[in-house]
PDB file of N, CA and C in Angstrom:
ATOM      1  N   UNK A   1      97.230  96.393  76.907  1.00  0.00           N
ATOM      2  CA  UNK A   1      95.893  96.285  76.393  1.00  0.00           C
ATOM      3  C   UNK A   1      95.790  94.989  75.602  1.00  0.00           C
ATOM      4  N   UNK A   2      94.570  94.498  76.015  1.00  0.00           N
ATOM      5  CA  UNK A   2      94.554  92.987  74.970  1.00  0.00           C
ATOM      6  C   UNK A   2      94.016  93.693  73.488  1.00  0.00           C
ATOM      7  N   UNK A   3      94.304  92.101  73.041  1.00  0.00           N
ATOM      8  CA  UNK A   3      93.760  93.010  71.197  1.00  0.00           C
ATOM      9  C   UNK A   3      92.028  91.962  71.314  1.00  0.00           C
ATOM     10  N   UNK A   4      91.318  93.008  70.250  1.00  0.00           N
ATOM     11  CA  UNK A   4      90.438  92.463  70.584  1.00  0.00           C
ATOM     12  C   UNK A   4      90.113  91.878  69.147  1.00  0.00           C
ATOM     13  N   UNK A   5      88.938  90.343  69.219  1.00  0.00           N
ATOM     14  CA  UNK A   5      89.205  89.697  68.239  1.00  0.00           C
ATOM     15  C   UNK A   5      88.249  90.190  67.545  1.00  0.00           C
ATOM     16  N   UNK A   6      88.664  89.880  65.853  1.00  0.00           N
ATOM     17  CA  UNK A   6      87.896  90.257  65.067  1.00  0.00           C
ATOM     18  C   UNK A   6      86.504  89.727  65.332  1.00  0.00           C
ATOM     19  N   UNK A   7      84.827  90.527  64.595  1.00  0.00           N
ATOM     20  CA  UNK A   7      83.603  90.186  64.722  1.00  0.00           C
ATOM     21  C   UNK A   7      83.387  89.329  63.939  1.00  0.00           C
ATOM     22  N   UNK A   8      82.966  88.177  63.814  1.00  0.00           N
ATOM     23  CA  UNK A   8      82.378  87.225  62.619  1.00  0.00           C
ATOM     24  C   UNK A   8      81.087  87.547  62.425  1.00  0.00           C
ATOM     25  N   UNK A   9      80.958  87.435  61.258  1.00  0.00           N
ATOM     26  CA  UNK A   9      79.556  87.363  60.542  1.00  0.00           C
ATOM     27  C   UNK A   9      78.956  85.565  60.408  1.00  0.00           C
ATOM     28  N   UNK A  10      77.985  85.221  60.418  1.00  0.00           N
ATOM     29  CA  UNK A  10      77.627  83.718  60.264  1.00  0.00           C
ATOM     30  C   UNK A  10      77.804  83.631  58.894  1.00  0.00           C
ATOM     31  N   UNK A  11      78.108  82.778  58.285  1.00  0.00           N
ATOM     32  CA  UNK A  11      78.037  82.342  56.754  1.00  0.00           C
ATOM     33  C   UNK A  11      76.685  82.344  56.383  1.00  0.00           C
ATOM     34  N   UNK A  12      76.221  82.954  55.350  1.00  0.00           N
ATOM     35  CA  UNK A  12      75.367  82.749  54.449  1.00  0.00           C
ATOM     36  C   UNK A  12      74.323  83.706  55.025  1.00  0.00           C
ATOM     37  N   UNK A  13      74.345  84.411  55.928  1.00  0.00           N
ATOM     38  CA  UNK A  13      73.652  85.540  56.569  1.00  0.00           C
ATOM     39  C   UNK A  13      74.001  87.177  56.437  1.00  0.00           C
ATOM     40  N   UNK A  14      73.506  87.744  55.363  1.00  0.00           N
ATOM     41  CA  UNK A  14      73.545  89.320  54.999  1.00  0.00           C
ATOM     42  C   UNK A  14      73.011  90.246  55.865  1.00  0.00           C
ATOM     43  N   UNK A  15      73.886  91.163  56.417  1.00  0.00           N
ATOM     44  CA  UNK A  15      73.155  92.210  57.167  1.00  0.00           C
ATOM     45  C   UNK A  15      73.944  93.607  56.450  1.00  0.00           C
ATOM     46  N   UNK A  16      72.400  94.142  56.487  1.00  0.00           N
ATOM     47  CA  UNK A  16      72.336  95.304  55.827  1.00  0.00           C
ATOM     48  C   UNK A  16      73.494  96.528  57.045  1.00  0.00           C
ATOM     49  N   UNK A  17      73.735  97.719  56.743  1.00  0.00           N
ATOM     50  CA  UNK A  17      75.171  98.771  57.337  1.00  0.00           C
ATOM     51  C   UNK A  17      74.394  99.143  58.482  1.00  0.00           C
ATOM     52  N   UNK A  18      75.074  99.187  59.304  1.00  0.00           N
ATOM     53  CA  UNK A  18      74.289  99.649  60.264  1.00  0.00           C
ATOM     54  C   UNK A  18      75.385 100.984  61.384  1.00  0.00           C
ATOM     55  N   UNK A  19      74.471 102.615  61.327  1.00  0.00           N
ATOM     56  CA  UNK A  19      75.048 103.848  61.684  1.00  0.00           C
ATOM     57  C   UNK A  19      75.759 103.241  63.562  1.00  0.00           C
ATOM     58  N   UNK A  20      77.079 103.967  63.288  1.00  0.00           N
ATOM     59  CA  UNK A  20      77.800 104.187  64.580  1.00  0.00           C
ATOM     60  C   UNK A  20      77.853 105.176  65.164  1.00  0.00           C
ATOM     61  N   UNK A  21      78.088 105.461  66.378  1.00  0.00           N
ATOM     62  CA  UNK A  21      78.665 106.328  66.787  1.00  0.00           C
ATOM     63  C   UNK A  21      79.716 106.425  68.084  1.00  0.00           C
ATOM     64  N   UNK A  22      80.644 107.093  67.618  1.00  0.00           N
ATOM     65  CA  UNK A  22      81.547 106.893  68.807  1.00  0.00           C
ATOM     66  C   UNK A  22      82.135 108.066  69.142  1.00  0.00           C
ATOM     67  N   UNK A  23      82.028 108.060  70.454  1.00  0.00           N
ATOM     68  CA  UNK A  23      82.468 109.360  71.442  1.00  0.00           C
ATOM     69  C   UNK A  23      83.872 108.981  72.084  1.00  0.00           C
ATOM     70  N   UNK A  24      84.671 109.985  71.653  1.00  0.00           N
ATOM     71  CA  UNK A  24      85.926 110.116  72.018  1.00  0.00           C
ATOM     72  C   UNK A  24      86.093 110.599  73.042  1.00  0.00           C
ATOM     73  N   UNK A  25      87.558 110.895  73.705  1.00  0.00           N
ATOM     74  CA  UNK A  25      87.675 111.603  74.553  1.00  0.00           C
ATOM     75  C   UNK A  25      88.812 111.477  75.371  1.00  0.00           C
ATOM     76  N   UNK A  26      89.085 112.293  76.807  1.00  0.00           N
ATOM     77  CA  UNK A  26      90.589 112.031  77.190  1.00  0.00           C
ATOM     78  C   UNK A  26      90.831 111.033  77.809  1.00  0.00           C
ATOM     79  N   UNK A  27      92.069 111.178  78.584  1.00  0.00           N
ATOM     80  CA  UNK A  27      92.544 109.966  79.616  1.00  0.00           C
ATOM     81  C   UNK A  27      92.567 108.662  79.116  1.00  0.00           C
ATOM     82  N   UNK A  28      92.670 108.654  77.892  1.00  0.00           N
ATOM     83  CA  UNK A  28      92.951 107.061  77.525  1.00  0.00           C
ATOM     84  C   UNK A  28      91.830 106.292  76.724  1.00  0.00           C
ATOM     85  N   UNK A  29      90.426 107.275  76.406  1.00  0.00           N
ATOM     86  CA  UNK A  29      89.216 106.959  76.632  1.00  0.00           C
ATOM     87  C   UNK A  29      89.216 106.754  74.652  1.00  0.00           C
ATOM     88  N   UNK A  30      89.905 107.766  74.124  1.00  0.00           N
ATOM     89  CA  UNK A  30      90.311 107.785  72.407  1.00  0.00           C
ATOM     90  C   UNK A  30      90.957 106.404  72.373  1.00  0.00           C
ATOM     91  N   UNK A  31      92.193 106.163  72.921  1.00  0.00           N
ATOM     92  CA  UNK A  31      92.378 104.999  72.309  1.00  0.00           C
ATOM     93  C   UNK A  31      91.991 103.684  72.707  1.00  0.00           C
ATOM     94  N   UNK A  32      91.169 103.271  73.678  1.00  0.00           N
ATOM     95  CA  UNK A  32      90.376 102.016  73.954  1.00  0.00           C
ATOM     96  C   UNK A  32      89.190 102.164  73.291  1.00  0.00           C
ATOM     97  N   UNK A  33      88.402 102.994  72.398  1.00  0.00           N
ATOM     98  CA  UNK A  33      87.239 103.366  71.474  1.00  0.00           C
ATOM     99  C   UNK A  33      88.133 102.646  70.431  1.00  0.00           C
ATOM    100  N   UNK A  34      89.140 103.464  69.808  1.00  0.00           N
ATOM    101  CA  UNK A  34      89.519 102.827  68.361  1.00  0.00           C
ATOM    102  C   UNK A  34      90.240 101.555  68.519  1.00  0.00           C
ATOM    103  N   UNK A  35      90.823 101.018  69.690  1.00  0.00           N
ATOM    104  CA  UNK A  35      90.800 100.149  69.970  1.00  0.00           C
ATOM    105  C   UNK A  35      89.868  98.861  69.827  1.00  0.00           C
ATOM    106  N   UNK A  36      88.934  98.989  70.381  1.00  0.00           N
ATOM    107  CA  UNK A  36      87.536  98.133  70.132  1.00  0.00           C
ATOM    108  C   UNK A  36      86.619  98.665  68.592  1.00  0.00           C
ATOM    109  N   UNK A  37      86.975  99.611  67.865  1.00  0.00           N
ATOM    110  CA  UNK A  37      86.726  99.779  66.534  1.00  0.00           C
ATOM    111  C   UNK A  37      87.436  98.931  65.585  1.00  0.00           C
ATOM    112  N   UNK A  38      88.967  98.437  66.316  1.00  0.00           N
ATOM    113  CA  UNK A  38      89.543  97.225  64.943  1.00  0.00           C
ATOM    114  C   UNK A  38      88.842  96.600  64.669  1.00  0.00           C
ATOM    115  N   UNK A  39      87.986  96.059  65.883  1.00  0.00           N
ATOM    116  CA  UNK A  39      87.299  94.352  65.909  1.00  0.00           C
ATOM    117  C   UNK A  39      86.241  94.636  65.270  1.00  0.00           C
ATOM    118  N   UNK A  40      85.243  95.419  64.597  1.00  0.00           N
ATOM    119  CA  UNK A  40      84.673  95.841  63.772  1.00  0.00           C
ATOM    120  C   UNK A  40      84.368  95.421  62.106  1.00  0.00           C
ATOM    121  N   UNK A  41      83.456  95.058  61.709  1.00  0.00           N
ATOM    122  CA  UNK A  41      83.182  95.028  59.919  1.00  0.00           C
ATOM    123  C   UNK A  41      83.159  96.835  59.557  1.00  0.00           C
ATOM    124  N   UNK A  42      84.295  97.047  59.122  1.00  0.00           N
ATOM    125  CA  UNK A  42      83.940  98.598  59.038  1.00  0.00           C
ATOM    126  C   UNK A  42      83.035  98.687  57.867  1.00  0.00           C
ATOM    127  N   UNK A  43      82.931  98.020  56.982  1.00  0.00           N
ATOM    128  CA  UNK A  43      81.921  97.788  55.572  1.00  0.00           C
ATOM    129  C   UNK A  43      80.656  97.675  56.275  1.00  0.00           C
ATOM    130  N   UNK A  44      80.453  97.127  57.298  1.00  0.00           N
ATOM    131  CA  UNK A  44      79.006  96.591  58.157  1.00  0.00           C
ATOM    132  C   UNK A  44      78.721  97.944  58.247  1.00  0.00           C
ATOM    133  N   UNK A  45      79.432  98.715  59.483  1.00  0.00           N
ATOM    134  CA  UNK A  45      79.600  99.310  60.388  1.00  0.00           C
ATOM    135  C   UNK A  45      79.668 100.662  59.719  1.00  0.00           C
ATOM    136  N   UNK A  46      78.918 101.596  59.003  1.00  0.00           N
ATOM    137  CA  UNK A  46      78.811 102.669  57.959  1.00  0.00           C
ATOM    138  C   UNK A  46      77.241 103.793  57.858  1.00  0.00           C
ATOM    139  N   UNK A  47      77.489 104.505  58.486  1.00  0.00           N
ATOM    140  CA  UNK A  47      78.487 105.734  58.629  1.00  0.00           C
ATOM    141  C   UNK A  47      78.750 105.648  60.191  1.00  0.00           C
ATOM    142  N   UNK A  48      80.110 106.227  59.908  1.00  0.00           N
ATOM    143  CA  UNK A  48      80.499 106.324  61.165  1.00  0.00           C
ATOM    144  C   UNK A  48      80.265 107.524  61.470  1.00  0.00           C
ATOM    145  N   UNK A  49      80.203 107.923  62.816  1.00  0.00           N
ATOM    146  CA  UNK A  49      79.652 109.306  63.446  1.00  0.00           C
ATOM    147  C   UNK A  49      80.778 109.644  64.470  1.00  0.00           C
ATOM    148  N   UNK A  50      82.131 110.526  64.381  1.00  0.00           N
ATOM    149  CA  UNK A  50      82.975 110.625  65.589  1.00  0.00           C
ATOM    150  C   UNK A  50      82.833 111.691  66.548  1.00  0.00           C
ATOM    151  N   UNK A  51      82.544 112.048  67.775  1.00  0.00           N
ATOM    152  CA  UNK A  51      82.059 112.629  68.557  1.00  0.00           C
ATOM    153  C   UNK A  51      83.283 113.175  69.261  1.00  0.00           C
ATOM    154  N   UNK A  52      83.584 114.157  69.729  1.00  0.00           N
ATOM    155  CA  UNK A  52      84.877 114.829  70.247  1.00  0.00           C
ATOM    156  C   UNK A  52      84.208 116.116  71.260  1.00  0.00           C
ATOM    157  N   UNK A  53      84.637 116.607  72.531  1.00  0.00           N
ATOM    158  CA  UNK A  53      84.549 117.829  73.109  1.00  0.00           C
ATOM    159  C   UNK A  53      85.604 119.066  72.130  1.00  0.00           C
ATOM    160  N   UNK A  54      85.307 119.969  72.060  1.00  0.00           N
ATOM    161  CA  UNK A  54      85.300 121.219  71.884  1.00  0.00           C
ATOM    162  C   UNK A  54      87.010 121.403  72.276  1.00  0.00           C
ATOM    163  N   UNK A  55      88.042 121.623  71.305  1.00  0.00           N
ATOM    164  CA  UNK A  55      89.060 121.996  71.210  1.00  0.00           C
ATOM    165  C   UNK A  55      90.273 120.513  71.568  1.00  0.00           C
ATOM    166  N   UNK A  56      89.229 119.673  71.356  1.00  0.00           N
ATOM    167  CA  UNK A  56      90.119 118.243  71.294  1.00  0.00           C
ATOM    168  C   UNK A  56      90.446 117.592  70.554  1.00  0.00           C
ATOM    169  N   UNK A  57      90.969 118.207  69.846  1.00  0.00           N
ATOM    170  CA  UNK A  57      92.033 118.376  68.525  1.00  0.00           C
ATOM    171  C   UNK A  57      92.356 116.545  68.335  1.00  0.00           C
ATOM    172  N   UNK A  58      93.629 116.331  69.441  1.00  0.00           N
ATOM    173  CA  UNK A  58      94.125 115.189  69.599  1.00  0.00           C
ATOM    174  C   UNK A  58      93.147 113.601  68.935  1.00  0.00           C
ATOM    175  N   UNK A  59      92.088 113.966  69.615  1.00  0.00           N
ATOM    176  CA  UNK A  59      90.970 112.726  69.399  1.00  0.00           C
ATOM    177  C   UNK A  59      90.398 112.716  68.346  1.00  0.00           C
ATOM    178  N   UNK A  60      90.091 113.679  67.611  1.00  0.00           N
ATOM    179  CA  UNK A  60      89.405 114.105  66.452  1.00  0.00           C
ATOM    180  C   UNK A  60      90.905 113.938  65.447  1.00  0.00           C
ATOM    181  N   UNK A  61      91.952 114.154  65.754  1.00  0.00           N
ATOM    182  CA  UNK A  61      93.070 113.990  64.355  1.00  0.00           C
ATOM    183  C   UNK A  61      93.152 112.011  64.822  1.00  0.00           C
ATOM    184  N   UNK A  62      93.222 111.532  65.761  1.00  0.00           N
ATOM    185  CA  UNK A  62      93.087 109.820  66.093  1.00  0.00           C
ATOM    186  C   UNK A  62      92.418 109.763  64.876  1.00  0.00           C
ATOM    187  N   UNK A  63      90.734 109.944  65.166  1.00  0.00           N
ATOM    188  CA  UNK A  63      89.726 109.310  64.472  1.00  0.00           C
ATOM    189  C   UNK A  63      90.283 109.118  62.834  1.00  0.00           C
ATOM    190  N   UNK A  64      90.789 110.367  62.457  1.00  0.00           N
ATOM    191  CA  UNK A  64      90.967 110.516  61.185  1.00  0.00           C
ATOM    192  C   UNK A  64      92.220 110.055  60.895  1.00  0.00           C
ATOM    193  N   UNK A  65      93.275 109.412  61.282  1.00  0.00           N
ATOM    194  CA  UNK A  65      94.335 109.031  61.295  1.00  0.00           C
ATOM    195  C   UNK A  65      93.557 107.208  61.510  1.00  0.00           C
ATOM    196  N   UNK A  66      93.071 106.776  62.136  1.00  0.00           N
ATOM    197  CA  UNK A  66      91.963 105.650  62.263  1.00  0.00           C
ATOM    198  C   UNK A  66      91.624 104.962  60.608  1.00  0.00           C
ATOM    199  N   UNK A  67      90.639 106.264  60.534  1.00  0.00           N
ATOM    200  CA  UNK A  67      89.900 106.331  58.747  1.00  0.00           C
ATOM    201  C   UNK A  67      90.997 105.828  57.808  1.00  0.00           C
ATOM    202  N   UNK A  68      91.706 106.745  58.244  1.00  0.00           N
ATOM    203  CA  UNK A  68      93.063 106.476  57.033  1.00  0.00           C
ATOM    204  C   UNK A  68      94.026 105.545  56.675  1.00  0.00           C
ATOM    205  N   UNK A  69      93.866 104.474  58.023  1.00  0.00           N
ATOM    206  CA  UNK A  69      94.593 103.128  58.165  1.00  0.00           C
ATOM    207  C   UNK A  69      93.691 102.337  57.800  1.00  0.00           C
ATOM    208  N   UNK A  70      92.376 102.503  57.639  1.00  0.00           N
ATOM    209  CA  UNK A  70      91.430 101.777  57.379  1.00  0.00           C
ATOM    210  C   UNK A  70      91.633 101.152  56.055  1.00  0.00           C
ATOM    211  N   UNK A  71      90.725 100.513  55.608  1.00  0.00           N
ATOM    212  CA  UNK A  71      90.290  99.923  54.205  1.00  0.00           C
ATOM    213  C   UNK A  71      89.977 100.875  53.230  1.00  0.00           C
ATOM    214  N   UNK A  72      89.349 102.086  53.648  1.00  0.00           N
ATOM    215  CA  UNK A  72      88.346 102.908  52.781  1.00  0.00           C
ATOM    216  C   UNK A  72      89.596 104.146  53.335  1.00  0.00           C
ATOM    217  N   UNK A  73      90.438 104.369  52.406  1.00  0.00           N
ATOM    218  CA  UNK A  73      90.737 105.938  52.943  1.00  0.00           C
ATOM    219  C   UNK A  73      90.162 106.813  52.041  1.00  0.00           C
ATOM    220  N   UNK A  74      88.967 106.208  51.245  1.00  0.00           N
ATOM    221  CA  UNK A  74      88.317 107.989  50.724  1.00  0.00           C
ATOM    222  C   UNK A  74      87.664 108.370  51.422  1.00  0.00           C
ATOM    223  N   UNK A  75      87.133 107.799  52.548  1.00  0.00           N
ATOM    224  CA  UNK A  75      86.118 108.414  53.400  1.00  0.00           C
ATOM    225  C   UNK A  75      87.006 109.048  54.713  1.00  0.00           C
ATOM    226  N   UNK A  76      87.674 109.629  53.791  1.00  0.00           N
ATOM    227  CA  UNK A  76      89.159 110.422  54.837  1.00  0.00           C
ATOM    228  C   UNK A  76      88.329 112.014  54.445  1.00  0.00           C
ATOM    229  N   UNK A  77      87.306 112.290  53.536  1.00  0.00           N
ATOM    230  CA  UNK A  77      87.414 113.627  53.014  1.00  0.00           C
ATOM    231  C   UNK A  77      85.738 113.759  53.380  1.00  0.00           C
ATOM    232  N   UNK A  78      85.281 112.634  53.757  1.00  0.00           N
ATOM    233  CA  UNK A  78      83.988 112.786  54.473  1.00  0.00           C
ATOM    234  C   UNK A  78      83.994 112.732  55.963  1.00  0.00           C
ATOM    235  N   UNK A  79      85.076 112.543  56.695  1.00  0.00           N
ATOM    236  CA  UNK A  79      85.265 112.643  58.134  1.00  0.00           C
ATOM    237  C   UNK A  79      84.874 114.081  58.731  1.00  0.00           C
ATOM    238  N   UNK A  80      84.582 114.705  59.571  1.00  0.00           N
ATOM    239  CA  UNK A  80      83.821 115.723  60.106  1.00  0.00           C
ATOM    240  C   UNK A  80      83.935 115.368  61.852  1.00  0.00           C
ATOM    241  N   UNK A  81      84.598 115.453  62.589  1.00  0.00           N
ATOM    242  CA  UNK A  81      84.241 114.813  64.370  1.00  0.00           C
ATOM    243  C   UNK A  81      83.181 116.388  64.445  1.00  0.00           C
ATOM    244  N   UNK A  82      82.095 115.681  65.270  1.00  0.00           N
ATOM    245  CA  UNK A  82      81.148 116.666  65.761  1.00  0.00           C
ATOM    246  C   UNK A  82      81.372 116.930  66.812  1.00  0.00           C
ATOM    247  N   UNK A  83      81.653 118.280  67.307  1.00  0.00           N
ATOM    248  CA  UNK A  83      82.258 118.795  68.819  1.00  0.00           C
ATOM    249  C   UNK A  83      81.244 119.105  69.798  1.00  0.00           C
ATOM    250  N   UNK A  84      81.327 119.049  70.795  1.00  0.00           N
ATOM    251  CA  UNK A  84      80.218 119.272  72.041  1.00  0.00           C
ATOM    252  C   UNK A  84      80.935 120.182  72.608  1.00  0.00           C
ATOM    253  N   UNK A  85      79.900 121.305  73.430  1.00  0.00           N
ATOM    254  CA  UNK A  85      81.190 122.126  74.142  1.00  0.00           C
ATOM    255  C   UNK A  85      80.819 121.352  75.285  1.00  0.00           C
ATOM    256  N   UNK A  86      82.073 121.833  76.497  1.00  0.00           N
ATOM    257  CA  UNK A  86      82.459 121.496  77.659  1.00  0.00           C
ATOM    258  C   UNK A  86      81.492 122.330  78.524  1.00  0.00           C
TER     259      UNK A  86
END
């Protein structure tokens, strides 16, 4: 997998947080999402919204294992993945 490069912001240009959402899932599909989430302003990029099917444990403990490598690990106790059933 290539790494992907960080997002620049332009100098001297403020943008207000703007809501994510990202849908997880199998076959490889969890880690090319958090994958392309490094390259991210996670400060920009707030609230995050993690999306998971119904008993997919695996993708939903990623996300939060994600959070927690992050910058912000207090928002380790506001994480929640919202499940869809199958």
């Amino acid at each position: 997998m290539t790494d992907v490069p960080q997002i620049q912001n332009l100098p001297g240009v403020t943008h207000p947080t703007c809501r994510v959402a990202v849908f997880l899932g199998s076959g490889g599909h969890t880690s090319e999402m958090l994958q392309m989430m490094k390259g991210l302003d996670l400060e920009r990029y707030e609230p995050r919204l993690y999306i998971v099917s119904e008993g997919d444990q695996f993708s939903a403990g990623k996300a939060a294992e994600f959070e927690t490598g992050s910058s912000f690990p207090e928002v380790l106790e506001d994480i929640e993945p919202v499940t869809i059933t199958k």
